[in-house]
C-alpha atoms as a PDB file:
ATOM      1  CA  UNK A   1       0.000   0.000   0.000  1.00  0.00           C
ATOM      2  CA  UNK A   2       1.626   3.230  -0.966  1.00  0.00           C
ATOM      3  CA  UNK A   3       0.345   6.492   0.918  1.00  0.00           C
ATOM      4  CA  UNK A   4       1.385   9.580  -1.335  1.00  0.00           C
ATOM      5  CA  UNK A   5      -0.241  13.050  -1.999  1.00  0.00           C
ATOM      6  CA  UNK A   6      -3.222  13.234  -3.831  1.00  0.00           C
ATOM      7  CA  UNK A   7      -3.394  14.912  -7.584  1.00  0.00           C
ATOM      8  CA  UNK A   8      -6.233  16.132  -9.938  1.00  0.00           C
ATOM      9  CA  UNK A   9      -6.204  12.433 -12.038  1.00  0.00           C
ATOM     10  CA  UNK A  10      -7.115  10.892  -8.180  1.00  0.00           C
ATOM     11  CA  UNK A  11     -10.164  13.318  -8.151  1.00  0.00           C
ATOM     12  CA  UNK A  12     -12.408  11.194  -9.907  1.00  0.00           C
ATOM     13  CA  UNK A  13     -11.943   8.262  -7.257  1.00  0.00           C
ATOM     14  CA  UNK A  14     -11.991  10.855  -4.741  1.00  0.00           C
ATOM     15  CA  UNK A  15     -15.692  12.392  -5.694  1.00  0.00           C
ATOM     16  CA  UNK A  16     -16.241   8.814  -5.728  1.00  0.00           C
ATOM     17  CA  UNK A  17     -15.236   7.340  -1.984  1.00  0.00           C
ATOM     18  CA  UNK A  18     -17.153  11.090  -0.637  1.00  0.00           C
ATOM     19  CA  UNK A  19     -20.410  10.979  -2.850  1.00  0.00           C
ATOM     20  CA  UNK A  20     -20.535   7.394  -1.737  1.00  0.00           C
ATOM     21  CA  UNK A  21     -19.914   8.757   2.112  1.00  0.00           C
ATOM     22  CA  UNK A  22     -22.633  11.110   1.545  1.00  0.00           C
ATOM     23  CA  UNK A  23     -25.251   8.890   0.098  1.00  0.00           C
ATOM     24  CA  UNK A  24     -25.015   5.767   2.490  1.00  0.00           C
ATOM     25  CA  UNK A  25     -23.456   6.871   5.600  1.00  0.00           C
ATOM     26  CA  UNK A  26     -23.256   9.228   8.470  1.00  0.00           C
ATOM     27  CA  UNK A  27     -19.627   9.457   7.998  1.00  0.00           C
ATOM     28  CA  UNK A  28     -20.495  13.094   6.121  1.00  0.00           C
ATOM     29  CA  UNK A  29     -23.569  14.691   7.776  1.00  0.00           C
ATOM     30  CA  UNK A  30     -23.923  16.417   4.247  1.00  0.00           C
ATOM     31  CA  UNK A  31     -26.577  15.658   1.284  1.00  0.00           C
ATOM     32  CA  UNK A  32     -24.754  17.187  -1.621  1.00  0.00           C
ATOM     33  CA  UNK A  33     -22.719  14.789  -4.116  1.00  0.00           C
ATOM     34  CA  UNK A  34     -20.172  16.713  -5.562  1.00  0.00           C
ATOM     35  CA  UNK A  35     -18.153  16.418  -8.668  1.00  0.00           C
ATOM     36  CA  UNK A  36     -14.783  16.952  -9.934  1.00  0.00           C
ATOM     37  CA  UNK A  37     -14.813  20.751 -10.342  1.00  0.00           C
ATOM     38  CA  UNK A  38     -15.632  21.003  -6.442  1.00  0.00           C
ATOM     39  CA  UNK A  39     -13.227  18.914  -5.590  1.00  0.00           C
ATOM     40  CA  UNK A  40     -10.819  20.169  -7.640  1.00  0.00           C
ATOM     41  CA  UNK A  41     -11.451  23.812  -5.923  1.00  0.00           C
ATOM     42  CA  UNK A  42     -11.241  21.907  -2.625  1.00  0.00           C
ATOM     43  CA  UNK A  43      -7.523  20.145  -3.937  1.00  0.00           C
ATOM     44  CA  UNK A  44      -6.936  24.000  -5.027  1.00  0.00           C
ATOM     45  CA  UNK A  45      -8.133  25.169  -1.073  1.00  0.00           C
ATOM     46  CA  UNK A  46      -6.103  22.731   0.767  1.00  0.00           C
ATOM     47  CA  UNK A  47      -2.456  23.063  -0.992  1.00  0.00           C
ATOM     48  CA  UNK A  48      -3.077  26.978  -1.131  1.00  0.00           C
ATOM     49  CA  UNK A  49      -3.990  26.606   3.188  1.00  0.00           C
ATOM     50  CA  UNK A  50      -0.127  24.284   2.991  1.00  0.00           C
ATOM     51  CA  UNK A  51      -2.629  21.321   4.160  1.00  0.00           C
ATOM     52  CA  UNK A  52      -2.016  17.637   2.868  1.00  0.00           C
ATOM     53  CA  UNK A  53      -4.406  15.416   1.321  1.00  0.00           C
ATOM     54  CA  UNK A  54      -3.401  11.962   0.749  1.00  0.00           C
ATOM     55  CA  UNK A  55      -4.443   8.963  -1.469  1.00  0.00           C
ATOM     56  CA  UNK A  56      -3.531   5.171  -0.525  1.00  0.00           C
ATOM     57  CA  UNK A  57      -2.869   3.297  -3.178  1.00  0.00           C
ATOM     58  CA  UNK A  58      -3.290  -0.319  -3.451  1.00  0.00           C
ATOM     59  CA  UNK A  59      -0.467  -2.872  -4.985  1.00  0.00           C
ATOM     60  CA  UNK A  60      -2.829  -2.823  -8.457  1.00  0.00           C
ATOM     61  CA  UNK A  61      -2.419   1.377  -8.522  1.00  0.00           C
ATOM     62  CA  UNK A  62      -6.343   1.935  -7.608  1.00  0.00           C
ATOM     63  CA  UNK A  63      -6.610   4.817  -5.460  1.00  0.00           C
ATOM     64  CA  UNK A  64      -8.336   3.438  -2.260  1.00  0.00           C
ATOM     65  CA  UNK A  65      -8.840   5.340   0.214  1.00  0.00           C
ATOM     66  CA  UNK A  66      -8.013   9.115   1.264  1.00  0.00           C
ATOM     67  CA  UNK A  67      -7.567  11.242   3.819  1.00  0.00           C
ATOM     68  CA  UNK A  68      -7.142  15.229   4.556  1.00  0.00           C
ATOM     69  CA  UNK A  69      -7.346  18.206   7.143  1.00  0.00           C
ATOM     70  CA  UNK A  70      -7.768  21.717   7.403  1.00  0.00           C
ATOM     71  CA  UNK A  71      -8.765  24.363  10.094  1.00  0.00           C
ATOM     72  CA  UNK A  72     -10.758  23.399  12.709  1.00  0.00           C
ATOM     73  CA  UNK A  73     -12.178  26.550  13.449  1.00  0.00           C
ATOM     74  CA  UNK A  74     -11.478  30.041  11.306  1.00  0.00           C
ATOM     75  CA  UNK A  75     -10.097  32.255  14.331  1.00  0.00           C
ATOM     76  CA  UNK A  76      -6.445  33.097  14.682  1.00  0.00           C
ATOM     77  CA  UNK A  77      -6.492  31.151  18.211  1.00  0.00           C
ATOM     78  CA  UNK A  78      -7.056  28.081  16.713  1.00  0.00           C
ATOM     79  CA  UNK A  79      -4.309  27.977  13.903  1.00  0.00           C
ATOM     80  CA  UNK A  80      -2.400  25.467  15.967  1.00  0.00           C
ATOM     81  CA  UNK A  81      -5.442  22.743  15.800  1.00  0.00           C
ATOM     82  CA  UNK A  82      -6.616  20.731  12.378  1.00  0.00           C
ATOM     83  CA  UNK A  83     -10.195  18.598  12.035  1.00  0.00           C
ATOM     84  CA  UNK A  84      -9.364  15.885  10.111  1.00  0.00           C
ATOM     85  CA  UNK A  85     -11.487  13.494   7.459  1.00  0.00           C
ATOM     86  CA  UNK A  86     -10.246   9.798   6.627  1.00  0.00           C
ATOM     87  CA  UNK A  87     -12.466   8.055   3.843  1.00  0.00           C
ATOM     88  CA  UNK A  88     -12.071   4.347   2.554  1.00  0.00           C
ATOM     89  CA  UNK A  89     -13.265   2.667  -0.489  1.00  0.00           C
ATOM     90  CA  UNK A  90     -16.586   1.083   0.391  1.00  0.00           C
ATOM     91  CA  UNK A  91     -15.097  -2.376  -1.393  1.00  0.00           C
ATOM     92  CA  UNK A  92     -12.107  -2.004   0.813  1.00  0.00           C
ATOM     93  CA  UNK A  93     -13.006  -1.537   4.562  1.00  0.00           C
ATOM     94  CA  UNK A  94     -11.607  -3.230   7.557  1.00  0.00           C
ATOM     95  CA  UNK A  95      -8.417  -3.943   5.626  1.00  0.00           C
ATOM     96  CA  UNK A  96      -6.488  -1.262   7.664  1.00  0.00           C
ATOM     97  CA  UNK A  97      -6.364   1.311   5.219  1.00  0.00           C
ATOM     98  CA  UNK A  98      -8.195   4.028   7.431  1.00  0.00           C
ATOM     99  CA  UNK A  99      -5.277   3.366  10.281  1.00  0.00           C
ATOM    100  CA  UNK A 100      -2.380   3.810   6.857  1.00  0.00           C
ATOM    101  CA  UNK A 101      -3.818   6.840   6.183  1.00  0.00           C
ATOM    102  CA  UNK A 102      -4.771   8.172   9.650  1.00  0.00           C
ATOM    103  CA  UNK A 103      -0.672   7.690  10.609  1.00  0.00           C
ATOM    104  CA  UNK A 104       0.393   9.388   7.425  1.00  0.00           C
ATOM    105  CA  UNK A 105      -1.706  12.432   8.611  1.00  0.00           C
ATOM    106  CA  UNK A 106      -0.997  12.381  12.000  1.00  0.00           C
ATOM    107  CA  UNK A 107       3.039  12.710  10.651  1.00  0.00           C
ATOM    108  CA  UNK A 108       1.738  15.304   8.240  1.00  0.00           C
ATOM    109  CA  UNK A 109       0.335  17.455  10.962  1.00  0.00           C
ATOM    110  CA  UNK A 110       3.334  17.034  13.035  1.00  0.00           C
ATOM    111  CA  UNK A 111       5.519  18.345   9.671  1.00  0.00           C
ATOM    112  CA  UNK A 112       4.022  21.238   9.713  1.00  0.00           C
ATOM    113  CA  UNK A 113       4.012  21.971  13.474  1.00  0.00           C
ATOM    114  CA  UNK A 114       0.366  21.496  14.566  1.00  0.00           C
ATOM    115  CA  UNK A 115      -0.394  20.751  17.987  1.00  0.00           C
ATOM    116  CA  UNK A 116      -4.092  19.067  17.844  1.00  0.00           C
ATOM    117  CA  UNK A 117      -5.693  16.987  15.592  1.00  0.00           C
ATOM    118  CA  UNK A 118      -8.967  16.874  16.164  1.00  0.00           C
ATOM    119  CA  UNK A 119     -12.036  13.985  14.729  1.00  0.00           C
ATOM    120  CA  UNK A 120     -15.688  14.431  14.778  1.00  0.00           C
ATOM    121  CA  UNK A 121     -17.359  11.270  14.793  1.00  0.00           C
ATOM    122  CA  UNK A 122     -21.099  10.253  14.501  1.00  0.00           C
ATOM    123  CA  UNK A 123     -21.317   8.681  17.960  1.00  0.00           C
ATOM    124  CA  UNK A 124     -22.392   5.233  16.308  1.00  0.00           C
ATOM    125  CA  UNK A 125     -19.950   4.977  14.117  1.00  0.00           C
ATOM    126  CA  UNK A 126     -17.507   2.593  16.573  1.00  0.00           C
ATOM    127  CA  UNK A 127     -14.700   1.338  14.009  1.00  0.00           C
ATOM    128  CA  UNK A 128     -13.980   4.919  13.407  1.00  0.00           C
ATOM    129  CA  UNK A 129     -13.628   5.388  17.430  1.00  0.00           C
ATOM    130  CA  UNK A 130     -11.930   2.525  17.877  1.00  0.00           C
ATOM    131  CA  UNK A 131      -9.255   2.879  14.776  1.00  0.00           C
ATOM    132  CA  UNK A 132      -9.111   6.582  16.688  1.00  0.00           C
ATOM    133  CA  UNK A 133      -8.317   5.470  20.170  1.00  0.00           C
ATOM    134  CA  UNK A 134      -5.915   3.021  18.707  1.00  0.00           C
ATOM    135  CA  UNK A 135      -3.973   5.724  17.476  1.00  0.00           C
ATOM    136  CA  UNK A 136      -3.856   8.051  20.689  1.00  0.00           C
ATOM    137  CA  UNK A 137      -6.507   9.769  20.344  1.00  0.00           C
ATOM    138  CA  UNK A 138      -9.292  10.650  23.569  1.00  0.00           C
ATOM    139  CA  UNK A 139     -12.934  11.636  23.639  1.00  0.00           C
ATOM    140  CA  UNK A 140     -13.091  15.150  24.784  1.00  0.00           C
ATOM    141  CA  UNK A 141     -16.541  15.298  24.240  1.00  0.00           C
ATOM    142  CA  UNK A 142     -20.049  13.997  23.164  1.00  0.00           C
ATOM    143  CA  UNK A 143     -22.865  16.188  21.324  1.00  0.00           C
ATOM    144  CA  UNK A 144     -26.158  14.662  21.545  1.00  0.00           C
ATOM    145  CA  UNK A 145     -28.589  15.050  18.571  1.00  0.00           C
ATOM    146  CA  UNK A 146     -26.497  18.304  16.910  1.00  0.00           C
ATOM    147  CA  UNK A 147     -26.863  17.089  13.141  1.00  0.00           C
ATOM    148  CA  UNK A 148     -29.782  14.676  11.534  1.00  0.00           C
ATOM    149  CA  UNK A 149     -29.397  12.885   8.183  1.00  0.00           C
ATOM    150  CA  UNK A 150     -31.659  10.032   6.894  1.00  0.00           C
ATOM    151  CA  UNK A 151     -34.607  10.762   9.092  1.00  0.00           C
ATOM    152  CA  UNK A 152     -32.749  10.249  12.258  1.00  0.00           C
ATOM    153  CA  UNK A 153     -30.794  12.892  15.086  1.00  0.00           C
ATOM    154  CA  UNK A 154     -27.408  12.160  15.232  1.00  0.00           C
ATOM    155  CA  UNK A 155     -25.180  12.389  18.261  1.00  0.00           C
ATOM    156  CA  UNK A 156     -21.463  13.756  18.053  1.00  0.00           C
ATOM    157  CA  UNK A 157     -18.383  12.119  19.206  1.00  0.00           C
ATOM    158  CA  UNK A 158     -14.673  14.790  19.876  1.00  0.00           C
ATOM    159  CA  UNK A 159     -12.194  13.261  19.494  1.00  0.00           C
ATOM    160  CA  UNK A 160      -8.127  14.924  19.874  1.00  0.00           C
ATOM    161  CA  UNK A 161      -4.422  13.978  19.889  1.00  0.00           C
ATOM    162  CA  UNK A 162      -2.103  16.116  21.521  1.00  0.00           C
ATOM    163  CA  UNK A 163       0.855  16.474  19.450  1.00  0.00           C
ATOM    164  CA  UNK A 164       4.187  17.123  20.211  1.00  0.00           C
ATOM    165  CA  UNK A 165       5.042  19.491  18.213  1.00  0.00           C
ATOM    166  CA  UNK A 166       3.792  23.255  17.702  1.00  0.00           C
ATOM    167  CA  UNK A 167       4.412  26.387  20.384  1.00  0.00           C
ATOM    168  CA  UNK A 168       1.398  28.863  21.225  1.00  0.00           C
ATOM    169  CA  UNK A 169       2.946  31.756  18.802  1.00  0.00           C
END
């Protein structure tokens, strides 16, 4: 498995993996597909912010699975803290690409001197928690019924990992 920045020919794939997100999951607590030019302004967004997003790769060269952050809130205090979004191939699941990719942006984040990393998971969505906690990170916090999506109120799960890198400039 090969874990290397993302480029415009991985946006189709990409729009693929989220629009699938977004129509059969509460992974995205959206109800937009999107298509390649929004993605390809959100590509544009991220490496003009200096922020990573990364494709694994399987052995065949399929694009499999990606993974990205940016700002986790837009205030000038914050600028040391990233939210984070880890996708994986609905055909490809369980086969620990989410934890490849998670790691890769974990090391990212440390690259470029963050100091949080921070997930927001549907509270139900346990593998997610799980691969999270096996990685270091801790519930800071649970939101009951703060977004809805297929008929249902969903609760939120915070999730952060401390990083040691970063200094409150």
């Amino acid at each position: 498995m090969l874990i290397r920045a993302a480029n415009q020919s991985d946006l189709p794939v990409i729009c693929e993996i989220y629009n699938d997100a977004v129509a059969n999951t509460t992974a995205i607590w959206n109800e937009t597909l999107v298509d390649v030019a929004n993605r390809t302004a959100w590509l544009k967004a991220r490496a003009d912010a200096g922020y990573p997003i990364l494709v694994a790769v399987s052995e065949d060269g399929e694009v499999v699975g990606y993974a990205s952050f940016g700002d986790w809130r837009a205030f000038d205090g914050y600028r040391h803290t990233v939210e984070h979004s880890v996708y994986v191939h609905k055909n490809r699941r369980g086969a620990g690409i989410g934890r490849k990719l998670l790691v890769a942006l974990i090391a990212e984040a440390e690259r470029i001197g963050k100091h949080v990393m921070v997930a927001a998971i549907e509270s139900e969505n346990t593998a997610s928690i799980r691969l999270h906690a096996q990685v270091g990170f801790v519930e800071t916090g649970r939101m009951p019924e703060v977004g809805t999506k297929f008929g249902r109120w969903l609760d939120l799960t915070f999730m952060q990992l401390v990083l040691p890198t970063g200094s409150p400039r």
